[in-house]
C-alpha atoms as a PDB file:
ATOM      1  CA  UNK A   1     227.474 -21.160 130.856  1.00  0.00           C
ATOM      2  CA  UNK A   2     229.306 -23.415 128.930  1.00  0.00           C
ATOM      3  CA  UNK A   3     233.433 -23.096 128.381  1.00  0.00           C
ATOM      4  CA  UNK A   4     235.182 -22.347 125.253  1.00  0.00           C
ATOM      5  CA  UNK A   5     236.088 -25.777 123.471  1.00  0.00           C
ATOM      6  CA  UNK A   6     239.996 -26.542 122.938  1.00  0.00           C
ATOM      7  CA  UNK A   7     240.539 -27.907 119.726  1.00  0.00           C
ATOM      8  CA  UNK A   8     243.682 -30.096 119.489  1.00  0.00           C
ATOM      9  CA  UNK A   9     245.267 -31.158 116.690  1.00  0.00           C
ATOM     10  CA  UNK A  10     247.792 -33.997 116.425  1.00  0.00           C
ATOM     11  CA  UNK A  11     249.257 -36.471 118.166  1.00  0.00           C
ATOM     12  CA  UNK A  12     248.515 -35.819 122.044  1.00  0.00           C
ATOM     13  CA  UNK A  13     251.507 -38.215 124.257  1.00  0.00           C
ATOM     14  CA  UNK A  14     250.052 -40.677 127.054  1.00  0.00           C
ATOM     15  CA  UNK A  15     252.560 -39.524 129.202  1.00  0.00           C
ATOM     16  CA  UNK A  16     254.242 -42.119 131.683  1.00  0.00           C
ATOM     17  CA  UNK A  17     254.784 -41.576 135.628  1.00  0.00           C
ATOM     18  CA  UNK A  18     258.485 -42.034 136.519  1.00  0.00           C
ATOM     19  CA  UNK A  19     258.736 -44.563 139.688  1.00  0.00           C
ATOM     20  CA  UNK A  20     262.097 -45.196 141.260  1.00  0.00           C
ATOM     21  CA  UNK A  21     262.696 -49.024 141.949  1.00  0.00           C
ATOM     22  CA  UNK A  22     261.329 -49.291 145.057  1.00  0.00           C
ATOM     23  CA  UNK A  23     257.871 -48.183 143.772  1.00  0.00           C
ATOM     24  CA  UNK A  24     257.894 -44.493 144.932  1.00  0.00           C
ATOM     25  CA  UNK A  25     257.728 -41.570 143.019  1.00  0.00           C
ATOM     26  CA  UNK A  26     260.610 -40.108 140.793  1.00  0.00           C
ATOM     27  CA  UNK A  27     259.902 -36.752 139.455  1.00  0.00           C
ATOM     28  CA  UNK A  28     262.899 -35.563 139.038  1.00  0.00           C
ATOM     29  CA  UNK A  29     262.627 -37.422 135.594  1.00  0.00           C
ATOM     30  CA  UNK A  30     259.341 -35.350 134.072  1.00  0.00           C
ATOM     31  CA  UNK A  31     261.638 -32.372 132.835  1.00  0.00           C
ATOM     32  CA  UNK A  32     263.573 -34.687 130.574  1.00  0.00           C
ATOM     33  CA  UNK A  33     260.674 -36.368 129.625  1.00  0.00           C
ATOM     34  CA  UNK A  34     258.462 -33.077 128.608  1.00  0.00           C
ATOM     35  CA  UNK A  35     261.761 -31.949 126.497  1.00  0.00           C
ATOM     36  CA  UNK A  36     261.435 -34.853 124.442  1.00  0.00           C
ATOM     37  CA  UNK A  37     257.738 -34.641 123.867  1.00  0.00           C
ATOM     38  CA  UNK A  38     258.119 -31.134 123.049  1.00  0.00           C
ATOM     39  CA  UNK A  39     261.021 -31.605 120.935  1.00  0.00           C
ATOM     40  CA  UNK A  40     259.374 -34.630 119.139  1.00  0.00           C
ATOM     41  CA  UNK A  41     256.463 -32.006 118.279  1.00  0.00           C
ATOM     42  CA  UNK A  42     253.771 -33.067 120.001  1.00  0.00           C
ATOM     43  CA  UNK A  43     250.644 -31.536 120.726  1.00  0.00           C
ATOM     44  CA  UNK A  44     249.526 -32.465 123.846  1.00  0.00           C
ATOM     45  CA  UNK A  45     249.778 -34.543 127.032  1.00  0.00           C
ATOM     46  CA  UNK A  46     247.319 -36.880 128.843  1.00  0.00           C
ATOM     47  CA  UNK A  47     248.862 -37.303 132.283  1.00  0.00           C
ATOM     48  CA  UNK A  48     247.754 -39.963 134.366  1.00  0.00           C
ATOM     49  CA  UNK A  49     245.970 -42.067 131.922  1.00  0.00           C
ATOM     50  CA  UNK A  50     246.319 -45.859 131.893  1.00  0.00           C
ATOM     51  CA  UNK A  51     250.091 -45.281 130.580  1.00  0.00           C
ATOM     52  CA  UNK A  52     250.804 -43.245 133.316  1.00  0.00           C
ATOM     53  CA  UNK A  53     249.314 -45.742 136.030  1.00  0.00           C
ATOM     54  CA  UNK A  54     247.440 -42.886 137.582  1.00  0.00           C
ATOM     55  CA  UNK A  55     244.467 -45.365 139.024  1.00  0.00           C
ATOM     56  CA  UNK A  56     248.203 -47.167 140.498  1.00  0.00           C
ATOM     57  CA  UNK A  57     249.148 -43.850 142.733  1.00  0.00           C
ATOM     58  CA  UNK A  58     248.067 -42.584 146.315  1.00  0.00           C
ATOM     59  CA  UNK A  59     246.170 -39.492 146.166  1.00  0.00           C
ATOM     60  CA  UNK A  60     249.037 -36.936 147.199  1.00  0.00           C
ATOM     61  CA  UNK A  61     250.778 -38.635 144.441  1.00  0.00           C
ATOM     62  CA  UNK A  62     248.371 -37.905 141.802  1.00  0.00           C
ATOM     63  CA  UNK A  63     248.657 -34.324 143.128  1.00  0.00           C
ATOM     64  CA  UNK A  64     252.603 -34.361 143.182  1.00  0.00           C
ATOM     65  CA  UNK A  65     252.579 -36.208 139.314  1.00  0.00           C
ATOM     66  CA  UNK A  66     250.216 -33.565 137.797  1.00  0.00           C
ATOM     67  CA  UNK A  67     252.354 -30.366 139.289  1.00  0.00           C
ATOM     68  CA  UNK A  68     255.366 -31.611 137.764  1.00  0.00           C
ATOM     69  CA  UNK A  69     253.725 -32.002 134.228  1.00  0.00           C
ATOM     70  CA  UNK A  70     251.875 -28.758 134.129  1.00  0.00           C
ATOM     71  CA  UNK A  71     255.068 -27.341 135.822  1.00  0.00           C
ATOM     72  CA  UNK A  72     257.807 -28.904 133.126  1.00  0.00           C
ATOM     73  CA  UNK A  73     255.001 -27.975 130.288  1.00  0.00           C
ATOM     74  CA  UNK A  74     255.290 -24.448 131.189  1.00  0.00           C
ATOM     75  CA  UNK A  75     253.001 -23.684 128.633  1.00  0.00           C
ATOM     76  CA  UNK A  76     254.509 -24.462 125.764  1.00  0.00           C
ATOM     77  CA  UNK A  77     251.936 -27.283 124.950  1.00  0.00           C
ATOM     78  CA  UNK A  78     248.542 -27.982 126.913  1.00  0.00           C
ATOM     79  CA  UNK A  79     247.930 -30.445 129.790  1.00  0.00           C
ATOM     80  CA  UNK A  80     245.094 -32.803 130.471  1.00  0.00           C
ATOM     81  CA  UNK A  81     244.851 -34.563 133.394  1.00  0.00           C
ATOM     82  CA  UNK A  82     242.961 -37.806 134.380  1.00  0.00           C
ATOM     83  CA  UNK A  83     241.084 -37.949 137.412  1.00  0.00           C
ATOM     84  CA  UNK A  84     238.959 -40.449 137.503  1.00  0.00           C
ATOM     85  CA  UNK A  85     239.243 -43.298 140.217  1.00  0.00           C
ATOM     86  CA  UNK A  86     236.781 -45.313 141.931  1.00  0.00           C
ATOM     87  CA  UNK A  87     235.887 -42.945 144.487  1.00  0.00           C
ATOM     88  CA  UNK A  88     233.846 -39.576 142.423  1.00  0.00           C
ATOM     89  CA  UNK A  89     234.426 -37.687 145.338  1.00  0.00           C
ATOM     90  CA  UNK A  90     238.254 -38.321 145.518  1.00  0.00           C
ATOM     91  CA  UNK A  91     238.079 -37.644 141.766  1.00  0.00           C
ATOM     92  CA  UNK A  92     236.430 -34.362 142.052  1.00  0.00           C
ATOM     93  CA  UNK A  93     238.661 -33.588 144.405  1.00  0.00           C
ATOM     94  CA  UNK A  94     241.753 -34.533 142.266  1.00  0.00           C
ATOM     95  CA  UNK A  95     240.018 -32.278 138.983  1.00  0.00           C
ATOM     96  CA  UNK A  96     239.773 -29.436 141.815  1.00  0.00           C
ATOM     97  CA  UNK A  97     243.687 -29.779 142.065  1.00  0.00           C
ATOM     98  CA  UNK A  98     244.125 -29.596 138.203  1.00  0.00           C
ATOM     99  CA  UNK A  99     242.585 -26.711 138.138  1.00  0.00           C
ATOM    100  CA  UNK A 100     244.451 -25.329 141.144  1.00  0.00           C
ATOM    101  CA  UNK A 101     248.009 -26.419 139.359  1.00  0.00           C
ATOM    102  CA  UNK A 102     246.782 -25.064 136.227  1.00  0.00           C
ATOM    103  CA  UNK A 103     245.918 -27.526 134.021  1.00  0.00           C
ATOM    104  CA  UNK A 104     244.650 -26.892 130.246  1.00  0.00           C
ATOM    105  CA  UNK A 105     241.593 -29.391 130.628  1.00  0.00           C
ATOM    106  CA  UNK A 106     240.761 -32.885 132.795  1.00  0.00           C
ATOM    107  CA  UNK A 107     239.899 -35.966 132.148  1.00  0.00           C
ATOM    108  CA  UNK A 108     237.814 -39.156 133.966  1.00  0.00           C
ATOM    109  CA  UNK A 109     237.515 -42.731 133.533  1.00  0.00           C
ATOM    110  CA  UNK A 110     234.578 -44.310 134.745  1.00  0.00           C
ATOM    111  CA  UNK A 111     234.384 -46.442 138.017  1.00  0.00           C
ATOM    112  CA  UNK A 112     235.514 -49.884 136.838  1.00  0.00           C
ATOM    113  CA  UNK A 113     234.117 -52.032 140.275  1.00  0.00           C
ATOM    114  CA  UNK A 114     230.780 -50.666 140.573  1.00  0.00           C
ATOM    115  CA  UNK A 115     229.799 -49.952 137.403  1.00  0.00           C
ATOM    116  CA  UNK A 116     227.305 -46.922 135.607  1.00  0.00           C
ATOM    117  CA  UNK A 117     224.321 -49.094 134.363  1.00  0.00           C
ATOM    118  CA  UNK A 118     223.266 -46.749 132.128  1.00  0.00           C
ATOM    119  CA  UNK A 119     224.221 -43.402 130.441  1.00  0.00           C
ATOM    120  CA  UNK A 120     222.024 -41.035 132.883  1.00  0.00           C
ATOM    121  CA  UNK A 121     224.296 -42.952 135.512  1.00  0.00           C
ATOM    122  CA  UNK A 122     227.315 -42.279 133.666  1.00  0.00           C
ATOM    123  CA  UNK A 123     226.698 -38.494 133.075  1.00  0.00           C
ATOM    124  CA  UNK A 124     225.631 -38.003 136.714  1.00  0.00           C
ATOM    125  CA  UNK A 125     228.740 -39.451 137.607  1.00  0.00           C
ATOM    126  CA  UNK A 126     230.821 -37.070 135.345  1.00  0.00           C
ATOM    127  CA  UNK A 127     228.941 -34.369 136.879  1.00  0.00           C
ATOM    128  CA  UNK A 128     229.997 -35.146 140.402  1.00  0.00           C
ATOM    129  CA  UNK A 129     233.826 -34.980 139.413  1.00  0.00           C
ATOM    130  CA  UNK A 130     233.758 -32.151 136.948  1.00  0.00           C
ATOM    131  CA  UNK A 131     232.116 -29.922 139.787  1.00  0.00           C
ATOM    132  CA  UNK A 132     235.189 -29.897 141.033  1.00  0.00           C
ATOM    133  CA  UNK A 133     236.715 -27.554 138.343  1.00  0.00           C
ATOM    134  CA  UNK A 134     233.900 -25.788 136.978  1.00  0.00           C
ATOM    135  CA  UNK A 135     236.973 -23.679 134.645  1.00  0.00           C
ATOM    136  CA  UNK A 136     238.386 -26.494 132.882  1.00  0.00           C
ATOM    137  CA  UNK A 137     237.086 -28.247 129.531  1.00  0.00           C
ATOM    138  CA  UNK A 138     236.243 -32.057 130.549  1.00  0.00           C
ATOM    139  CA  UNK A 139     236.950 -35.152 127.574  1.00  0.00           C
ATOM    140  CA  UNK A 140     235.261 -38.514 128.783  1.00  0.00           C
ATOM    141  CA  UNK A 141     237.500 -41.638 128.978  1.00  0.00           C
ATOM    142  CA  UNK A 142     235.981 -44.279 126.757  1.00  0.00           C
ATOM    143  CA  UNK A 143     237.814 -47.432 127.346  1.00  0.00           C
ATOM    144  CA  UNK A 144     235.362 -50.115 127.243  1.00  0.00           C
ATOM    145  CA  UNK A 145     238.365 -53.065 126.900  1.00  0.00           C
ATOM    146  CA  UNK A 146     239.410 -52.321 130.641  1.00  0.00           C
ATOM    147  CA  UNK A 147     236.373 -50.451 132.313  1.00  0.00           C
ATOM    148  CA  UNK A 148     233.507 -52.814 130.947  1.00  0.00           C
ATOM    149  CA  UNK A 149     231.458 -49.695 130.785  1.00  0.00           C
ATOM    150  CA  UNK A 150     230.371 -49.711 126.893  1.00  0.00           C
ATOM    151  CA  UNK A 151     227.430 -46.984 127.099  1.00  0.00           C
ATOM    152  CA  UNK A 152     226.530 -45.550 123.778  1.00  0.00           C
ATOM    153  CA  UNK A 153     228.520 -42.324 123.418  1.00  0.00           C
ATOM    154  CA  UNK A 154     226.169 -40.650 120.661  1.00  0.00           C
ATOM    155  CA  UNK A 155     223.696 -40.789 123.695  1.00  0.00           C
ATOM    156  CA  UNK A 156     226.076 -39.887 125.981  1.00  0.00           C
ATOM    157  CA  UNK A 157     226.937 -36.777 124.009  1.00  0.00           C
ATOM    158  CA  UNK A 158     223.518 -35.792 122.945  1.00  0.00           C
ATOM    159  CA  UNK A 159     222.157 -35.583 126.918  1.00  0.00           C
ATOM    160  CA  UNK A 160     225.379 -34.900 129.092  1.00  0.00           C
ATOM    161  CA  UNK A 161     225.680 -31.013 127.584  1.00  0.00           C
ATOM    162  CA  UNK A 162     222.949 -29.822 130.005  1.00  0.00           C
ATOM    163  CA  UNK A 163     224.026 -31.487 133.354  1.00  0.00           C
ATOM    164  CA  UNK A 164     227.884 -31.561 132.657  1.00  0.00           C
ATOM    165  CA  UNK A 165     228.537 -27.543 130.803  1.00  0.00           C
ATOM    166  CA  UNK A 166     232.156 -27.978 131.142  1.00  0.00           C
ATOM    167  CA  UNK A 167     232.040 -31.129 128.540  1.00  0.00           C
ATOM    168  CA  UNK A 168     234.506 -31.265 125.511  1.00  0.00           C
ATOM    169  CA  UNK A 169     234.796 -34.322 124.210  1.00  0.00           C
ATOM    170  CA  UNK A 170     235.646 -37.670 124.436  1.00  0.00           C
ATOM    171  CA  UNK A 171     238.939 -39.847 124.834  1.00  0.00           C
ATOM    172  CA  UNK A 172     237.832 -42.449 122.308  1.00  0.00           C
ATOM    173  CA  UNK A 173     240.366 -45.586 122.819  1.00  0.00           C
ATOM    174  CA  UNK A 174     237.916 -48.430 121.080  1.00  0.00           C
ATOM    175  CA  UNK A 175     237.975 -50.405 117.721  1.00  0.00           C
ATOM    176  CA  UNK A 176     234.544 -49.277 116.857  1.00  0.00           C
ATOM    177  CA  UNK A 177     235.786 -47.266 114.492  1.00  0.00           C
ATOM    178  CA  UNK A 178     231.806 -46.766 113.009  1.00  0.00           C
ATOM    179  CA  UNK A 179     230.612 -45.805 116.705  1.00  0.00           C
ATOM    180  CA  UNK A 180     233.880 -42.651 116.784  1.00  0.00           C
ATOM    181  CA  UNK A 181     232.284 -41.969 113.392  1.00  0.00           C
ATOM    182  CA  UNK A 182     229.001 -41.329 114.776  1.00  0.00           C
ATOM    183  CA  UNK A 183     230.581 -39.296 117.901  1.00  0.00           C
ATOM    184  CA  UNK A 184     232.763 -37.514 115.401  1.00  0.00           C
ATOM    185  CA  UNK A 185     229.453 -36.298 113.185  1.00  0.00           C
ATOM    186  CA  UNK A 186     227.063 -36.010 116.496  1.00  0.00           C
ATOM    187  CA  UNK A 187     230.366 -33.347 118.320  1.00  0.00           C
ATOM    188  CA  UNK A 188     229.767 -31.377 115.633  1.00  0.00           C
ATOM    189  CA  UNK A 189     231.582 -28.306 116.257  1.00  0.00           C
ATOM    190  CA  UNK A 190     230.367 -28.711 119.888  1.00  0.00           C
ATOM    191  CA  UNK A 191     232.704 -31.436 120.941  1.00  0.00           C
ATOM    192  CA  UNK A 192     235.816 -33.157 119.623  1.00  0.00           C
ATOM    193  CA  UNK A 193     236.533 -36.809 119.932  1.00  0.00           C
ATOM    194  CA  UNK A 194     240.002 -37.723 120.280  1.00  0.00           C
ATOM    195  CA  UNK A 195     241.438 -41.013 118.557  1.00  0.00           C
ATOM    196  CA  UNK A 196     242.881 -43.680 121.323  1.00  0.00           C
ATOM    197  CA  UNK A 197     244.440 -46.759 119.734  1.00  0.00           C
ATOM    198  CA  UNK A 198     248.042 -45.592 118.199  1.00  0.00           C
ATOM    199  CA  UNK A 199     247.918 -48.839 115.565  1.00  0.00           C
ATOM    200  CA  UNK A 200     244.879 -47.659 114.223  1.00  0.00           C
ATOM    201  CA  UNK A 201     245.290 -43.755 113.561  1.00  0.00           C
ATOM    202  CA  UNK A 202     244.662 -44.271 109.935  1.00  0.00           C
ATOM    203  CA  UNK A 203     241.248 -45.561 110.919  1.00  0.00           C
ATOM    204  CA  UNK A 204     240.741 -42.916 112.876  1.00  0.00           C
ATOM    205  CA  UNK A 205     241.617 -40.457 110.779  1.00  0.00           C
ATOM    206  CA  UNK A 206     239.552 -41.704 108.195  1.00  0.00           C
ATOM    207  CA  UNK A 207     236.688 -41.054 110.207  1.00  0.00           C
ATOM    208  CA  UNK A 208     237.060 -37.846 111.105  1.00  0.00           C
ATOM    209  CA  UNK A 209     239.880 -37.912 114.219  1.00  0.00           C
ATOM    210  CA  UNK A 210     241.908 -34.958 113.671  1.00  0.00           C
ATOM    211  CA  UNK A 211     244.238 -35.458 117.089  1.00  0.00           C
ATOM    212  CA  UNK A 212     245.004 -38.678 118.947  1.00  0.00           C
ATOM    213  CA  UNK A 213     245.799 -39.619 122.514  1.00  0.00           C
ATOM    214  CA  UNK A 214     248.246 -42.281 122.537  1.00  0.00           C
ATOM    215  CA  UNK A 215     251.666 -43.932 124.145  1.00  0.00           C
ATOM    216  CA  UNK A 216     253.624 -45.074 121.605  1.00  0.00           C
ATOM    217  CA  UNK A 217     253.703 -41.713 121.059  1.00  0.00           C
ATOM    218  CA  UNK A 218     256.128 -41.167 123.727  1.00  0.00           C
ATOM    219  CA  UNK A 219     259.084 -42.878 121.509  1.00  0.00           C
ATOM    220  CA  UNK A 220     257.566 -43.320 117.359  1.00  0.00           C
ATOM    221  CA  UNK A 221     256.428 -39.808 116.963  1.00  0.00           C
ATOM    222  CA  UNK A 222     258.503 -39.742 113.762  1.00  0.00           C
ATOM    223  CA  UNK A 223     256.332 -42.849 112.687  1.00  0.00           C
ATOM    224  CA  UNK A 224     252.949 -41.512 113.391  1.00  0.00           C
ATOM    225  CA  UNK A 225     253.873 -37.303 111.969  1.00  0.00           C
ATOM    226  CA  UNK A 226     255.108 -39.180 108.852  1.00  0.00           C
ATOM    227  CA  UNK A 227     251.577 -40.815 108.667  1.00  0.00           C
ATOM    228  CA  UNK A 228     249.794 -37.886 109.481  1.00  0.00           C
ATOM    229  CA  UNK A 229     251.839 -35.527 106.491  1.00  0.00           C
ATOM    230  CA  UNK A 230     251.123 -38.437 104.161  1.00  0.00           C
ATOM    231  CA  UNK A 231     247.781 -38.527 105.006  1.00  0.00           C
ATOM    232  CA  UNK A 232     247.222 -34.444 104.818  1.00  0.00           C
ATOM    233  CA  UNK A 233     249.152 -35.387 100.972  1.00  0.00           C
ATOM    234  CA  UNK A 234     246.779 -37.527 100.376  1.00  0.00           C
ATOM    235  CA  UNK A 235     249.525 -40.256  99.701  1.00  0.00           C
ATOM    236  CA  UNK A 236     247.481 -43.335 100.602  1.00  0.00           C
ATOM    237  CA  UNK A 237     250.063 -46.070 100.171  1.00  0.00           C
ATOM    238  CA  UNK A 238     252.930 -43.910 102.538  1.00  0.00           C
ATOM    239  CA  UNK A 239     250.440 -43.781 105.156  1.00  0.00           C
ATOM    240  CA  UNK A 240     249.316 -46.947 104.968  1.00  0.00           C
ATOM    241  CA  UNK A 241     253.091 -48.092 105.288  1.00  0.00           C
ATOM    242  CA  UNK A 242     253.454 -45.976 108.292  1.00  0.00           C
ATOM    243  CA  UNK A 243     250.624 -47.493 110.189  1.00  0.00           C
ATOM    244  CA  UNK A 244     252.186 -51.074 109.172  1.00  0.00           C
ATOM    245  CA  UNK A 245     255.621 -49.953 111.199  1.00  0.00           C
ATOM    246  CA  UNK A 246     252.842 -48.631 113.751  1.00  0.00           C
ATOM    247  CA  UNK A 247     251.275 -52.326 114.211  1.00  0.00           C
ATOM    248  CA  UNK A 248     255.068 -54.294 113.639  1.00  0.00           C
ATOM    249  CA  UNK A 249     256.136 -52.102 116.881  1.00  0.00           C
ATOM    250  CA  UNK A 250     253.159 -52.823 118.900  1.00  0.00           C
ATOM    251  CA  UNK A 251     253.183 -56.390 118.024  1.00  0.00           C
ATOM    252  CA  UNK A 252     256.669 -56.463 119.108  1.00  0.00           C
ATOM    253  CA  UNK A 253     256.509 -54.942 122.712  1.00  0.00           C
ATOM    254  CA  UNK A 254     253.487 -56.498 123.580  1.00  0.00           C
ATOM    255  CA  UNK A 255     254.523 -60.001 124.068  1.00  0.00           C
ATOM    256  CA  UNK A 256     256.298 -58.249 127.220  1.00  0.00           C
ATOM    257  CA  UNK A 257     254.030 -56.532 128.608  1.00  0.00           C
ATOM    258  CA  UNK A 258     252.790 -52.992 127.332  1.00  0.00           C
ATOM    259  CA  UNK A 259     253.063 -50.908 130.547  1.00  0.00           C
ATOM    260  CA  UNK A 260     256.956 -52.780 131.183  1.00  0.00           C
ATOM    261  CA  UNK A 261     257.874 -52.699 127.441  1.00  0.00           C
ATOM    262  CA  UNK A 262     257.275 -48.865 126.714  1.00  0.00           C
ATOM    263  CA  UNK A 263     259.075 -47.754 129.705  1.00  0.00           C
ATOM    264  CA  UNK A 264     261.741 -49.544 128.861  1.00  0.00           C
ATOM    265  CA  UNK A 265     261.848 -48.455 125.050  1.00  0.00           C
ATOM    266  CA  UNK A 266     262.078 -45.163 126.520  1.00  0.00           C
ATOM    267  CA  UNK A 267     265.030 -46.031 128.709  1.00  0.00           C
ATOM    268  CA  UNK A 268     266.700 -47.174 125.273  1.00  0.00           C
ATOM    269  CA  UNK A 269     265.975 -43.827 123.769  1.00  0.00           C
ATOM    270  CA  UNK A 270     267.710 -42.354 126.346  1.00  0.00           C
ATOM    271  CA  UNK A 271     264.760 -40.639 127.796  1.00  0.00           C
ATOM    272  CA  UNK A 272     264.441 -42.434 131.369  1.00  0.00           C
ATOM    273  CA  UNK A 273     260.678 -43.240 132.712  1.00  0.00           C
ATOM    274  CA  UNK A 274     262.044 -45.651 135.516  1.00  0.00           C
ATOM    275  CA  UNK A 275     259.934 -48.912 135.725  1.00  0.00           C
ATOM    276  CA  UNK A 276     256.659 -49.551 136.119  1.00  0.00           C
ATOM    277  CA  UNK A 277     254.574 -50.065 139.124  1.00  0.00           C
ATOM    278  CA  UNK A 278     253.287 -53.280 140.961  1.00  0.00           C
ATOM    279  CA  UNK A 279     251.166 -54.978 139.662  1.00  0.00           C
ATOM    280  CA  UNK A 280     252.740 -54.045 136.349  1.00  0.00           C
ATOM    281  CA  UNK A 281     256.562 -56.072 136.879  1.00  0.00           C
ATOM    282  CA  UNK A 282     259.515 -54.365 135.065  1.00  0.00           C
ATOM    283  CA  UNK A 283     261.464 -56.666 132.913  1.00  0.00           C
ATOM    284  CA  UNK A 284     264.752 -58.146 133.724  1.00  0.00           C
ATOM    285  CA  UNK A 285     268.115 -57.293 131.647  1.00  0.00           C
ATOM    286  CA  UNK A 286     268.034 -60.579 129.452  1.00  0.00           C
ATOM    287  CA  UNK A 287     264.160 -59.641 128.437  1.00  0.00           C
ATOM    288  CA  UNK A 288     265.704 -55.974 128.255  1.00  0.00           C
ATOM    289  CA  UNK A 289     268.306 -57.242 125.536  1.00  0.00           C
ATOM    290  CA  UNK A 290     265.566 -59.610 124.012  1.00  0.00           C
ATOM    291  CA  UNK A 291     263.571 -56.470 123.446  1.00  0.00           C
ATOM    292  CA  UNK A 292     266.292 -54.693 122.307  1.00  0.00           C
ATOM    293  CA  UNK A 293     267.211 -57.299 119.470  1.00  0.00           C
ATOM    294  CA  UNK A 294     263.423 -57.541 118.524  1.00  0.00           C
ATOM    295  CA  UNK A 295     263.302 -53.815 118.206  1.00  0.00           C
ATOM    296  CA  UNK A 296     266.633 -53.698 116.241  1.00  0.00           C
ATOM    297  CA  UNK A 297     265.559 -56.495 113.856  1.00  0.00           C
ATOM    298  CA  UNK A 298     262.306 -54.774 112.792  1.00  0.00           C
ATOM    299  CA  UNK A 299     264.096 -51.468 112.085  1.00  0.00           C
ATOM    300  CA  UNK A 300     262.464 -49.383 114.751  1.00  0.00           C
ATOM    301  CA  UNK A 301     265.543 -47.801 115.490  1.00  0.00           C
ATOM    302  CA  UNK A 302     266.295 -46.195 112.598  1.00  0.00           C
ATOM    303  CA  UNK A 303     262.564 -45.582 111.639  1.00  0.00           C
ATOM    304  CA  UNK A 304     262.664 -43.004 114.472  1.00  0.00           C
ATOM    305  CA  UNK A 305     265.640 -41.484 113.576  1.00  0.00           C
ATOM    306  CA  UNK A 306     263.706 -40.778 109.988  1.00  0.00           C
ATOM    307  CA  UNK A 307     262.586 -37.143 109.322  1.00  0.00           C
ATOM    308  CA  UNK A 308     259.260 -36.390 109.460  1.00  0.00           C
ATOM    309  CA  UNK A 309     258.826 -35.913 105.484  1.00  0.00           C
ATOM    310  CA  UNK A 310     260.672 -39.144 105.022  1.00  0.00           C
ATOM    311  CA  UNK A 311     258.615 -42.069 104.077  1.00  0.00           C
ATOM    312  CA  UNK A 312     261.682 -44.124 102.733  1.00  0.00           C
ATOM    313  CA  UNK A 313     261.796 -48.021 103.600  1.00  0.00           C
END
């Protein structure tokens, strides 16, 4: 029997996993971190993701990170947690956890070494992790840019219903804005597709997305609710000028490396994530202050201090 489908709706935070400097785990941090989120309005977290460096962490840290999400959420907005790892066995083990910990729903990536060579493949290797929690709702990871596993996800969601009853949806982080399209319309009312590239929600929305998993997120929620009001206002132009801040922001951070960059934007919010983890380096204080001045020049600053109504240059 199939589980009752969550349906989200907003902007659902990539949530980041606080490391100390010497690599190891810091989650003493998550409490703060959850306060923002939930005082920023969020909808949702994804813990564990490719923001939160889960395929970077041991096992028993995986374990450790997703009690201290669900445990800081306490409810007051849902939890998703990512799984998947190269090993479906480890990763059915890890969605058994979620469940355990009492997670909202899970989450998997596909193996990125050896790769599913078709979608039969694919959904039999979903089905071996979601066994593990046979309670929660399951979204697919579709992240084709870093997995190299581009299976067609109409066909994907027309035959993995039968051998995976605990599907939901899909984490949709592509361009292929016609392809979400044609997972949007083939869902249905059966499954919901989640939007995953923050600098092109308007896209996304445009075809259908109605939440969206993201990590800028984390510190230009006031961007992207201001594009999403404008949107539901069916003011064109002020959404349009919100995504534009959306892209200047990205293009800013990027040059320094994403996973470095957005932990430290959070550290100059105030809202400490710690650095990242090796192979991701953290940047030094001079490319701290560079970022700082880039972020300051572009007005990013002051666009998040902007109320969520506000759409004023």
């Amino acid at each position: 029997m199939s589980l009752p489908r969550p349906h989200l709706q907003g902007l659902i935070a990539a949530t980041f996993t606080p490391f100390q400097a010497d690599g190891s785990l810091d989650l003493d941090k998550v409490p703060a971190m959850v306060d923002h989120l939930v005082e920023q309005k969020i909808a949702g977290l994804y813990v564990l993701g490719s923001t939160g460096e889960g395929i970077s962490a041991t096992f028993q840290e995986r374990c450790d990170a997703a009690e201290a999400f669900i445990s800081a959420a306490a409810g007051r907005l849902p939890v998703i947690i990512q799984v998947g790892c190269e090993s479906l066995a480890q990763a059915a083990e890890l969605a058994a956890h979620a469940q355990a910990a009492g997670a909202d729903a899970i989450s998997a990536v596909s193996p990125v070494y050896f790769k599913p060579d078709s979608v039969e493949t694919l959904i039999a290797s979903m089905a071996q992790i979601t066994a593990g929690a046979p309670e929660l709702p399951f979204y697919y990871y579709h992240i084709p840019a870093i997995t190299g596993v581009n299976l067609n996800m109409v066909e994907f969601l027309s035959k993995a219903g039968d051998r995976i009853p605990t599907l939901a949806g899909i984490k949709f982080t592509s361009p292929a804005v016609h392809e979400f399209q044609a997972c949007v319309e083939a869902g249905g009312d059966r499954y919901q597709i989640f939007w995953g590239l923050d600098e092109m929600l308007l896209a996304g929305l445009t075809a259908g997305a109605v939440a969206a998993v993201g990590s800028t997120y984390n510190f230009a929620a006031p961007v992207y609710q201001q594009l999403l009001n404008a949107y539901a206002a069916g003011d064109l132009t002020a959404a349009q000028q919100m995504q534009s801040r959306s892209q200047e922001i990205v293009r800013t951070f990027v040059p320094y490396g994403p996973r470095a960059a957005q932990k430290t934007i959070m550290s100059l919010i105030g809202v400490d994530c710690g650095p990242p983890r090796l192979p991701n380096v953290p940047l030094t204080p001079e490319r701290t202050e560079a970022l700082r001045s880039d972020l300051e020049q572009i007005g990013f600053f002051d666009w998040i201090r902007q109320p969520a109504g506000s759409t004023s240059a």
